[in-house]
N, C-alpha and C. Protein backbone atom coordinates (compact mmCIF):
# COMPACT_ATOMS: atom_id res chain seq x y z
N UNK A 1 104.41 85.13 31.06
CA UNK A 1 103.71 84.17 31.86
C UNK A 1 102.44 84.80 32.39
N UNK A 2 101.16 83.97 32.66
CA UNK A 2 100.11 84.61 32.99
C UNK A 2 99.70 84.12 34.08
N UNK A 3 99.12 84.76 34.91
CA UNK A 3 98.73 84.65 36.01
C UNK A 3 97.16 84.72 36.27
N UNK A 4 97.03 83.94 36.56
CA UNK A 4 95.10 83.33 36.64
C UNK A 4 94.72 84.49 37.59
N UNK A 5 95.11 83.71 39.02
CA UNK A 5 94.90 84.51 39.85
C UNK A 5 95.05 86.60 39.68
N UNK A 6 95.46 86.79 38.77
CA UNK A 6 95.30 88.20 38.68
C UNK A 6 94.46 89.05 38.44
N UNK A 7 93.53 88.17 37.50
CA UNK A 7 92.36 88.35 37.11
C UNK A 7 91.38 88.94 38.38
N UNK A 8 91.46 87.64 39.23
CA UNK A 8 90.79 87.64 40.29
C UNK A 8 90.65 88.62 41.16
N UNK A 9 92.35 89.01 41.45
CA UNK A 9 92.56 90.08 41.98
C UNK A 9 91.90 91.47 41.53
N UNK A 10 92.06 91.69 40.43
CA UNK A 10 92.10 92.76 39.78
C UNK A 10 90.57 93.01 39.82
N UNK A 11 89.63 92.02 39.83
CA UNK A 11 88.19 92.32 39.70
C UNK A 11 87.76 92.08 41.12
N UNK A 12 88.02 91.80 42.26
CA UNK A 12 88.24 92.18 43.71
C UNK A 12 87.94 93.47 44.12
N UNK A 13 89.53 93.99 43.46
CA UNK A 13 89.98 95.32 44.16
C UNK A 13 88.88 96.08 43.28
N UNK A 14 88.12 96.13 41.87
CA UNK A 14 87.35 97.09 41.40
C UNK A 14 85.70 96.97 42.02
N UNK A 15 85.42 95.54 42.88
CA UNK A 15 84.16 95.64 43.36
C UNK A 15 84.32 96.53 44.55
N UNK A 16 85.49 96.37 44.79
CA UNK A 16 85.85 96.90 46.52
C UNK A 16 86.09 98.13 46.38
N UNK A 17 86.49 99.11 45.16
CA UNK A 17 86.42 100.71 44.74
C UNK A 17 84.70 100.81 44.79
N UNK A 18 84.48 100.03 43.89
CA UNK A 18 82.95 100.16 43.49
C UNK A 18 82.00 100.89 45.09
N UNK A 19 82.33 99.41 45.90
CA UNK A 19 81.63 99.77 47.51
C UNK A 19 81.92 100.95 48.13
N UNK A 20 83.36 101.09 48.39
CA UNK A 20 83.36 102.35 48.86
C UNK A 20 83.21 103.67 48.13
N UNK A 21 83.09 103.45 47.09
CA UNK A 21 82.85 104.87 46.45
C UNK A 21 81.43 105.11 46.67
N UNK A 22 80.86 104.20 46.61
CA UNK A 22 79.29 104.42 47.40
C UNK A 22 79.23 104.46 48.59
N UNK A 23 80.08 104.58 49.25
CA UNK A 23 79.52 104.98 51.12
C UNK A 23 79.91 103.91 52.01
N UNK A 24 79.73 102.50 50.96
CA UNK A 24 79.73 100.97 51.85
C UNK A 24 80.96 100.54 52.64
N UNK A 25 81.07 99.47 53.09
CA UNK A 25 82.08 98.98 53.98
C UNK A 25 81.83 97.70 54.71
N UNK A 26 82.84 97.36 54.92
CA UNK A 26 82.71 96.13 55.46
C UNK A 26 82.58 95.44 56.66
N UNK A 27 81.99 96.43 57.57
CA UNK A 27 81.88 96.36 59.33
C UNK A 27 80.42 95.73 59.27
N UNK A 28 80.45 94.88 60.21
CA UNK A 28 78.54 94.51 59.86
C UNK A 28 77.91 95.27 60.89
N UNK A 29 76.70 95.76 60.94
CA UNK A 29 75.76 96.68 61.02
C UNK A 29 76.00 97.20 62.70
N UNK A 30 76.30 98.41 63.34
CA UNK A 30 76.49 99.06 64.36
C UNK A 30 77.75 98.19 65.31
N UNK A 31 78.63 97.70 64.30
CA UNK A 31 79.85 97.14 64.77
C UNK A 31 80.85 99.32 65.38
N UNK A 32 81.73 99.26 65.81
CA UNK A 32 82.27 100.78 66.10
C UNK A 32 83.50 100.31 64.78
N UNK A 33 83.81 101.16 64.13
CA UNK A 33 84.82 101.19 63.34
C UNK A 33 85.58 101.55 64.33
N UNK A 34 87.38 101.92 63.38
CA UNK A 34 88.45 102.54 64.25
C UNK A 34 88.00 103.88 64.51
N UNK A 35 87.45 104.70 63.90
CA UNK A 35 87.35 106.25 63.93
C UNK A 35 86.52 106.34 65.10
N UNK A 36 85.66 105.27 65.68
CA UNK A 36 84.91 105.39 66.67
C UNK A 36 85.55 104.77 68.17
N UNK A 37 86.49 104.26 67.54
CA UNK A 37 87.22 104.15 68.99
C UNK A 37 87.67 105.08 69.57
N UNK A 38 87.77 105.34 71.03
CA UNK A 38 88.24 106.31 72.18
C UNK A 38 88.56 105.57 73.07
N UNK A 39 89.97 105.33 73.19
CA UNK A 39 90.75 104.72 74.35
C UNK A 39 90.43 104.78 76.04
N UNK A 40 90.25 103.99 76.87
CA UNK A 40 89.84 104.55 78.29
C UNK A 40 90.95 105.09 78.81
N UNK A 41 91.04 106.58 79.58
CA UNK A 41 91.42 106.69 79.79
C UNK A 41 91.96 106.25 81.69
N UNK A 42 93.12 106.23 82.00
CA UNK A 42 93.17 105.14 83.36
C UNK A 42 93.15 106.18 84.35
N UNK A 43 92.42 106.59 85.06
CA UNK A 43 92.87 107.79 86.04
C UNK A 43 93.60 107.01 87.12
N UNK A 44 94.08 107.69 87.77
CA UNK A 44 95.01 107.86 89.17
C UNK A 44 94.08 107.17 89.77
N UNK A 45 94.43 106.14 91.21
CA UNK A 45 93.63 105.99 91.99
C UNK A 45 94.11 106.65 93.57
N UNK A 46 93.74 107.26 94.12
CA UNK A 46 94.51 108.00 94.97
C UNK A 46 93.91 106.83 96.47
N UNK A 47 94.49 107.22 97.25
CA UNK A 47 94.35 105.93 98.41
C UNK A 47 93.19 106.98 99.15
N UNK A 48 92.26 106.26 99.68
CA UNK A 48 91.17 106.30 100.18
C UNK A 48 91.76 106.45 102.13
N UNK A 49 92.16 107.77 102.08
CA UNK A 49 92.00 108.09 103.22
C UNK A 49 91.36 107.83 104.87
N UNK A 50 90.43 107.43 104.58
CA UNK A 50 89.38 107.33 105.49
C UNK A 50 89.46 105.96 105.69
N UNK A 51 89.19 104.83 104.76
CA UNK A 51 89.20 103.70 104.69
C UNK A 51 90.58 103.18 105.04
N UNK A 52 91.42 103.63 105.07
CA UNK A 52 92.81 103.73 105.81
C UNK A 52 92.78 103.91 106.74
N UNK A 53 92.25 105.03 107.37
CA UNK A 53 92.51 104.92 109.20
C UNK A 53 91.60 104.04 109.57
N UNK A 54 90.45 103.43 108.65
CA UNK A 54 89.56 102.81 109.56
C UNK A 54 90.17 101.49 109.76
N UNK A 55 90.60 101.30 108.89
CA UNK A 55 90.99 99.60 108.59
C UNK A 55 92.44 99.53 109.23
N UNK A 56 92.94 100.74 109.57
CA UNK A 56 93.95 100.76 110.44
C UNK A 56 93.67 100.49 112.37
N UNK A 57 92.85 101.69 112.11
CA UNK A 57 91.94 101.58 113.64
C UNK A 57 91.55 100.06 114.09
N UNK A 58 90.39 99.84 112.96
CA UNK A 58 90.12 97.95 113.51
C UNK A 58 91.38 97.12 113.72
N UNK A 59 92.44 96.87 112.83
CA UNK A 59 93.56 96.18 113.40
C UNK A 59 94.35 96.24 114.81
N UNK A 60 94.11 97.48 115.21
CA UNK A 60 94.73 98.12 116.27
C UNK A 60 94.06 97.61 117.18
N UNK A 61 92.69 97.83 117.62
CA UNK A 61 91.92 97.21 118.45
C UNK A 61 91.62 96.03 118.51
N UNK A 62 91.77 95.17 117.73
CA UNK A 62 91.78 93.74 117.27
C UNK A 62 92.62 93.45 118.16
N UNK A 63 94.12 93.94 117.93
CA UNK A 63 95.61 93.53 118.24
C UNK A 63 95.50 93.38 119.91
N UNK A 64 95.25 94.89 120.34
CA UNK A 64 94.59 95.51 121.69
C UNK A 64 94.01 94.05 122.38
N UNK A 65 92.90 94.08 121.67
CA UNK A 65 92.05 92.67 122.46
C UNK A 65 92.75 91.63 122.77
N UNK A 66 93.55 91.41 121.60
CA UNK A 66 93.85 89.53 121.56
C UNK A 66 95.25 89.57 122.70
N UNK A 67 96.25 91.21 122.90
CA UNK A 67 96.79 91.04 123.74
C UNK A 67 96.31 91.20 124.85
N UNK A 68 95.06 91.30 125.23
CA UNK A 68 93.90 91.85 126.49
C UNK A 68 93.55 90.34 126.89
N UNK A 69 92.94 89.91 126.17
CA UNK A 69 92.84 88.43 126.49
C UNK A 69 93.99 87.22 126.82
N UNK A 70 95.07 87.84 126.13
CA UNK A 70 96.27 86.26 126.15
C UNK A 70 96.81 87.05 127.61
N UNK A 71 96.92 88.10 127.62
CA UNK A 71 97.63 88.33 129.05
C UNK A 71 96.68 88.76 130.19
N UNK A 72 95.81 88.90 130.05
CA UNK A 72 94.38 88.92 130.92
C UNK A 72 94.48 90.62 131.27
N UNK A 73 93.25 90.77 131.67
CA UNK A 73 92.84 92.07 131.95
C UNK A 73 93.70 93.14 132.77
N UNK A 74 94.39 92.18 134.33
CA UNK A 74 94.37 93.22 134.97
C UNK A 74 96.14 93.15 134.49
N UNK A 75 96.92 91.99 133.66
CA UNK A 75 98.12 92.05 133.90
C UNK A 75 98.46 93.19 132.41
N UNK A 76 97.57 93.37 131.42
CA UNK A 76 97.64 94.55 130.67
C UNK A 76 97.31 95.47 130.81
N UNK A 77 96.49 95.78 132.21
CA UNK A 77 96.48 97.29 132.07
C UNK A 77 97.80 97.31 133.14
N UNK A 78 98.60 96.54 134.16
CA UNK A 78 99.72 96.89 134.74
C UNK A 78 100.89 97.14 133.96
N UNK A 79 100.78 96.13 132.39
CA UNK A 79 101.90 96.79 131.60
C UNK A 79 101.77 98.25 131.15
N UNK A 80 100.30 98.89 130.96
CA UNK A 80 100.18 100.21 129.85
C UNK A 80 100.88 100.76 130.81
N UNK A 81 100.39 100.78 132.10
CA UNK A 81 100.87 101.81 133.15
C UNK A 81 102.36 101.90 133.54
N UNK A 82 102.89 100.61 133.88
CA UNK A 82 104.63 100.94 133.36
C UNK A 82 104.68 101.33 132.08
N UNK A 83 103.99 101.52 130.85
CA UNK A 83 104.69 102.48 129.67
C UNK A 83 104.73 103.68 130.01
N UNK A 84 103.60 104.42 130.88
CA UNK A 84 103.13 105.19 130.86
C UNK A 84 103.95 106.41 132.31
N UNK A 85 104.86 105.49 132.97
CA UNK A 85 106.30 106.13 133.61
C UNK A 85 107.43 106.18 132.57
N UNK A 86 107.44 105.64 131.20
CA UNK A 86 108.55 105.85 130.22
C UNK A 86 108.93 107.21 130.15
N UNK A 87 109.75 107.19 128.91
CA UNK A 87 110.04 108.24 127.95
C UNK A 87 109.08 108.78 127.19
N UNK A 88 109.21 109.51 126.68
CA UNK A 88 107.71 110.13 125.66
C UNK A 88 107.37 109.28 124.48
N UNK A 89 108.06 108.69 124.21
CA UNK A 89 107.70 106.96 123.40
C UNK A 89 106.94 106.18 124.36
N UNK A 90 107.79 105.80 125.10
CA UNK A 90 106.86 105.42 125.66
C UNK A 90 105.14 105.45 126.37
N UNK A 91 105.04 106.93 126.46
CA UNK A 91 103.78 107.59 127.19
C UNK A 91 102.97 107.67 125.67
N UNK A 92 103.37 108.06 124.61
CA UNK A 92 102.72 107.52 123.01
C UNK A 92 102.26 106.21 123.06
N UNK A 93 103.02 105.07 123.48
CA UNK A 93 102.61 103.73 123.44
C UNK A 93 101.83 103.51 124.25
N UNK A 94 101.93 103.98 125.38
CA UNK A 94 100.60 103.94 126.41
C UNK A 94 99.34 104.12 125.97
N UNK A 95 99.22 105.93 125.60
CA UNK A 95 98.53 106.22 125.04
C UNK A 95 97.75 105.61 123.68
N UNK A 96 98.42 104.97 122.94
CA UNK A 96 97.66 104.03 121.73
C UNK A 96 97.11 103.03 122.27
N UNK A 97 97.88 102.57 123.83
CA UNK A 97 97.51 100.72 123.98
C UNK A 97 96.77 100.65 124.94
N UNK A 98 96.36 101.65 125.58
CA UNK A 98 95.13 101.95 126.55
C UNK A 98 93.78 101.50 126.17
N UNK A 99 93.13 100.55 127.33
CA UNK A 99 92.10 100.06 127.16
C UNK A 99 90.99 100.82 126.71
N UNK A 100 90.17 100.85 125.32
CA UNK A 100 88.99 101.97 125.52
C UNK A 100 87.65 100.80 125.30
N UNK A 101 86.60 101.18 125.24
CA UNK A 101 85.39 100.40 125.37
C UNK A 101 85.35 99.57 123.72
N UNK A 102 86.07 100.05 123.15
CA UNK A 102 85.69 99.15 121.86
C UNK A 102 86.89 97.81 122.28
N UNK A 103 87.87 98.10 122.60
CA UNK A 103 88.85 97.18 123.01
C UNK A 103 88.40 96.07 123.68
N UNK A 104 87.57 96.58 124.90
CA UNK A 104 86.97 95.71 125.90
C UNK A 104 85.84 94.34 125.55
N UNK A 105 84.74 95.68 124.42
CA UNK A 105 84.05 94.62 123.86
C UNK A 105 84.79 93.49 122.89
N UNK A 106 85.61 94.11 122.31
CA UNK A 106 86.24 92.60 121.59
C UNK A 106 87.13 91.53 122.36
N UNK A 107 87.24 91.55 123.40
CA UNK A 107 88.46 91.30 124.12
C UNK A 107 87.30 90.29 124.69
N UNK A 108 85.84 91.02 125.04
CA UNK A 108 84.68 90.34 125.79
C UNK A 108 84.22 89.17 124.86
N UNK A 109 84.39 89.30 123.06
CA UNK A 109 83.79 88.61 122.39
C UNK A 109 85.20 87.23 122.05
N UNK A 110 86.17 87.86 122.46
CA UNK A 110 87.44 87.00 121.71
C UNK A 110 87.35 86.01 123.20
N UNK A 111 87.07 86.38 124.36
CA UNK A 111 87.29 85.49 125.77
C UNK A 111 85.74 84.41 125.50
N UNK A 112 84.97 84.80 124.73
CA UNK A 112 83.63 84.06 124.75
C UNK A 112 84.32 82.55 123.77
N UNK A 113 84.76 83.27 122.65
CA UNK A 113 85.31 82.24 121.87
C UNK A 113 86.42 81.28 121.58
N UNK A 114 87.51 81.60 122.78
CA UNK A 114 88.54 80.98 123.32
C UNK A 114 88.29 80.23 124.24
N UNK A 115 88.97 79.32 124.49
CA UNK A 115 88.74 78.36 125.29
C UNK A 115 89.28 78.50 126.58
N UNK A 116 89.12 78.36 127.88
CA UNK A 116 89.27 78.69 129.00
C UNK A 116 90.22 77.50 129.76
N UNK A 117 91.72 78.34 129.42
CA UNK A 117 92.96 76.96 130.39
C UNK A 117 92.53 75.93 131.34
N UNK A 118 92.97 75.08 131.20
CA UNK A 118 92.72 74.24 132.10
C UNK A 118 93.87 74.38 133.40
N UNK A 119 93.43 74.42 134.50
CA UNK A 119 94.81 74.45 135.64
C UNK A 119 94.64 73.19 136.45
């Protein structure tokens, strides 16, 4: 039995010896072949230190304020100061929740933008 298609084949595969035995190929012009591929490699991302305490710090003082404002000025600094007869946890918690000037100013900007109870 004969096969048409073999023909076809067969004079295919000898144009396609033909090309590469001369150098040619079938990538079109400054395409990267495989041999030119180089995989990325993924490095580590290690956590950004700095940008951690900072973005830790702002939350803290944020927190600071908004409890500076909902319980008002003078009735949070009367709580730090009962922490601050605690246990040594406690005198730590003091110590973090103590009013400092960055606290104040946000506490100054969060009371501007809250609305003032009605009694």
């Amino acid at each position: 039995m004969v096969d048409r298609n073999h023909d076809d084949f067969v004079g295919r595969l000898g144009r396609i010896n033909k090309v590469h035995g001369s150098g040619g190929g079938f990538e079109a012009t400054g395409a990267l072949s495989k041999a030119d591929y180089r995989p990325r490699r993924f490095r580590m991302r290690r956590p950004r230190l700095i940008g951690i305490l900072v973005m830790t710090g702002a939350v803290l003082v944020f927190l600071k304020a908004t409890l500076q404002v909902t319980l008002g000025p003078d009735a949070y600094d009367y709580k730090v100061a009962l922490l601050k007869k605690g246990n040594w946890a406690d005198r730590a918690g003091a110590f973090v929740l103590q009013a400092e000037p960055a606290t104040d100013a946000v506490a100054a900007q969060l009371r501007r933008l809250t609305p003032s109870p009605r009694t």
